[in-house]
Protein backbone atom coordinates (compact mmCIF):
# COMPACT_ATOMS: atom_id res chain seq x y z
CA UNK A 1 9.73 32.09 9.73
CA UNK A 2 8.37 28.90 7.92
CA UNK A 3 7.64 29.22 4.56
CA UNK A 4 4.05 28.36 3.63
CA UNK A 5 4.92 27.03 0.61
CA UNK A 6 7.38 23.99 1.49
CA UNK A 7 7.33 20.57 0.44
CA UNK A 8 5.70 18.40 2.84
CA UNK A 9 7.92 15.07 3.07
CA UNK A 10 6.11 12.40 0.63
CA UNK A 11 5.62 10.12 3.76
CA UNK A 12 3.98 12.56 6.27
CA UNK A 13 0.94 12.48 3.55
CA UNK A 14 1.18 8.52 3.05
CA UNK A 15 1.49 7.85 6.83
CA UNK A 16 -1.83 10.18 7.72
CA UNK A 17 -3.91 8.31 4.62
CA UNK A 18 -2.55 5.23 6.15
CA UNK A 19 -3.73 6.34 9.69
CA UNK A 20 -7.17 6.57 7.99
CA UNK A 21 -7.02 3.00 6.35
CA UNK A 22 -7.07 4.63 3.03
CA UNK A 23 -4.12 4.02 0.24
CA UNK A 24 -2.85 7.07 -1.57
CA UNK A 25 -0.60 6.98 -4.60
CA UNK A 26 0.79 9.85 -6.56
CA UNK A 27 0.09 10.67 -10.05
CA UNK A 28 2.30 13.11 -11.93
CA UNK A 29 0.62 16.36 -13.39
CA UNK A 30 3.59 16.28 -16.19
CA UNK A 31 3.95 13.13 -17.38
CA UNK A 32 0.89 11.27 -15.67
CA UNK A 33 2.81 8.46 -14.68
CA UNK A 34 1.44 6.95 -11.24
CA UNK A 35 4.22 5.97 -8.30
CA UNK A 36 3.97 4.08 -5.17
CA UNK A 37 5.88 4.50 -2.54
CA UNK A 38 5.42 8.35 -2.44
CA UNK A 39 8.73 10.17 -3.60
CA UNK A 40 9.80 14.19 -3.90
CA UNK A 41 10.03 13.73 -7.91
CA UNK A 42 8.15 11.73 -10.33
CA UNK A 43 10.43 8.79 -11.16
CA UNK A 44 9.70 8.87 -14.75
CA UNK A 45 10.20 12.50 -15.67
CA UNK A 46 11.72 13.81 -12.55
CA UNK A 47 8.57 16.34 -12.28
CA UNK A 48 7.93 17.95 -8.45
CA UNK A 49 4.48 18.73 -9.93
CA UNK A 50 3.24 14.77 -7.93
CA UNK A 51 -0.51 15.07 -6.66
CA UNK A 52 -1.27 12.09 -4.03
CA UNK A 53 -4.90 10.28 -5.27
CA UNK A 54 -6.54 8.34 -3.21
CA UNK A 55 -7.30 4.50 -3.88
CA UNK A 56 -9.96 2.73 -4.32
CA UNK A 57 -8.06 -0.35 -2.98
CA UNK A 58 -8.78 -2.87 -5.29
CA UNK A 59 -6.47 -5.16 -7.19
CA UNK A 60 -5.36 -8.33 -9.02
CA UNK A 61 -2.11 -10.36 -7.76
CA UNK A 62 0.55 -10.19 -10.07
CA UNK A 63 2.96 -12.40 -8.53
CA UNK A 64 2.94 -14.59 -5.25
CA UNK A 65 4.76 -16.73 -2.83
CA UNK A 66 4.41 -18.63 0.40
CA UNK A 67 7.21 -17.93 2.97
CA UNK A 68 7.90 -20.52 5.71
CA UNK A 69 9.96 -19.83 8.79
CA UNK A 70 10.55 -21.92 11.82
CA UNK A 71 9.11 -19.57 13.87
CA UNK A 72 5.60 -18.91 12.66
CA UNK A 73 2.83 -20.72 10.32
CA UNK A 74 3.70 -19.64 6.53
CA UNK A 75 2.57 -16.95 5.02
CA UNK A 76 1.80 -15.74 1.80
CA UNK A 77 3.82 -12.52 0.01
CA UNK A 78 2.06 -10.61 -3.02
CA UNK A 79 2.70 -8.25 -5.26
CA UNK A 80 -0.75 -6.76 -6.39
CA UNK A 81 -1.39 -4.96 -9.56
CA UNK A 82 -4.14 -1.80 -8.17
CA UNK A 83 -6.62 -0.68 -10.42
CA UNK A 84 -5.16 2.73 -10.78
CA UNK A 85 -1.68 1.50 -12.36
CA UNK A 86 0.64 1.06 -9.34
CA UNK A 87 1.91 -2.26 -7.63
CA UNK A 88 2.38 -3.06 -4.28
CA UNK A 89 3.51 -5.37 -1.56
CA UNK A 90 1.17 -6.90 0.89
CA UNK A 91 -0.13 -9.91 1.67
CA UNK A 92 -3.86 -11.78 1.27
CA UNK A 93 -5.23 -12.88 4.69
CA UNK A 94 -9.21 -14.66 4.89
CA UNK A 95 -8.24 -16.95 2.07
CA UNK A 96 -5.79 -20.43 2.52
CA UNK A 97 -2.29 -19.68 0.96
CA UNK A 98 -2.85 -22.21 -1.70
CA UNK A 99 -6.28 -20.46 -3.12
CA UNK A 100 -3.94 -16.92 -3.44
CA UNK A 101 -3.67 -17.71 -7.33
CA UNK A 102 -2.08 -14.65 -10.14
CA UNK A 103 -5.03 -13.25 -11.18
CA UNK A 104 -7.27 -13.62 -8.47
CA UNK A 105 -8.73 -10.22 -7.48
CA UNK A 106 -8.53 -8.25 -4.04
CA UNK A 107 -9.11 -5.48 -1.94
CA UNK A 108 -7.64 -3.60 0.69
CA UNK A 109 -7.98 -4.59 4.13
CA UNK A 110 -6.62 -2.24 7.16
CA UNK A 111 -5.82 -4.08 10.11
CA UNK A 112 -5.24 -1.76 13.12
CA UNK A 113 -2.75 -2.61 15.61
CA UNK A 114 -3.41 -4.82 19.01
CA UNK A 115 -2.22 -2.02 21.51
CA UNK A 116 -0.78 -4.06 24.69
CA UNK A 117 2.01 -3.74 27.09
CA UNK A 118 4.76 -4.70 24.38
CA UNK A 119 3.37 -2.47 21.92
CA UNK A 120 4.85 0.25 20.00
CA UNK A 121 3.07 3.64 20.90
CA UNK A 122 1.16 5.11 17.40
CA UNK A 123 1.93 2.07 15.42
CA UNK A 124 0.08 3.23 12.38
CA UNK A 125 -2.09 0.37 10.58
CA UNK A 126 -0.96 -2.16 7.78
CA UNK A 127 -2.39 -2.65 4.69
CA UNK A 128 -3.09 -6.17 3.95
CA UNK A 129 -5.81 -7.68 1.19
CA UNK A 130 -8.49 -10.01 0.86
CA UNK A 131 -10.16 -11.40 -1.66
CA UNK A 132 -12.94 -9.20 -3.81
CA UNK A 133 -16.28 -9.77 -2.47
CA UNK A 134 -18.79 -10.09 -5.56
């Protein structure tokens, strides 16, 4: 028999917010550090007591680059600095590479897969950012 009361892997609740186009982070009841990419323990205090909060998806980029490969036009990498205390890795699409400056504020963007005949089956969503509307 199943008990009621397991722990539910850290990415099962990631990948359904993610199905959603939302962001969730976790936020430790014990310490109250915040941690992205979802873990079992709180990485500052090892604490199981982690409660996922949802995101309200808006940022400023900490650090960025612009990555160029034979193969495609170059792209821009970012790490982004979210409101509620947690960094992450994306990228900034509706804005040239050069006008992605540190600093310069964002918000989430979900772009949903192209399902064709080459496609993966339940690809779940990506975040990416754009910059803040005013």
């Amino acid at each position: 028999m199943a008990d009621g009361n397991a722990i539910q892997p850290p990415l099962k609740a990631y990948e359904d917010a993610l199905g959603k186009g939302e962001i969730i982070y976790q936020a430790c009841g014990d310490c109250g550090h915040v941690a992205f990419y979802p873990r079992l323990v709180c990485p500052e205090c090892g604490s199981t007591n982690v409660e996922y909060r949802p995101s309200a998806g808006k940022g400023e980029v900490y650090t960025r680059t612009v990555v160029h490969s034979r193969d495609r036009d170059p792209y821009n990498v970012v790490l982004i600095d979210m409101d509620e205390g947690f960094r992450i890795m994306s990228t900034v699409e509706d804005a040239p590479n050069d006008d992605v400056q540190i600093g310069m504020r964002v918000e989430l963007k979900t772009v949903y897969p192209v399902e064709d005949a080459n496609a993966k089956a339940g690809r779940l969503p990506k975040h990416v950012f754009k910059p803040e509307s005013s």
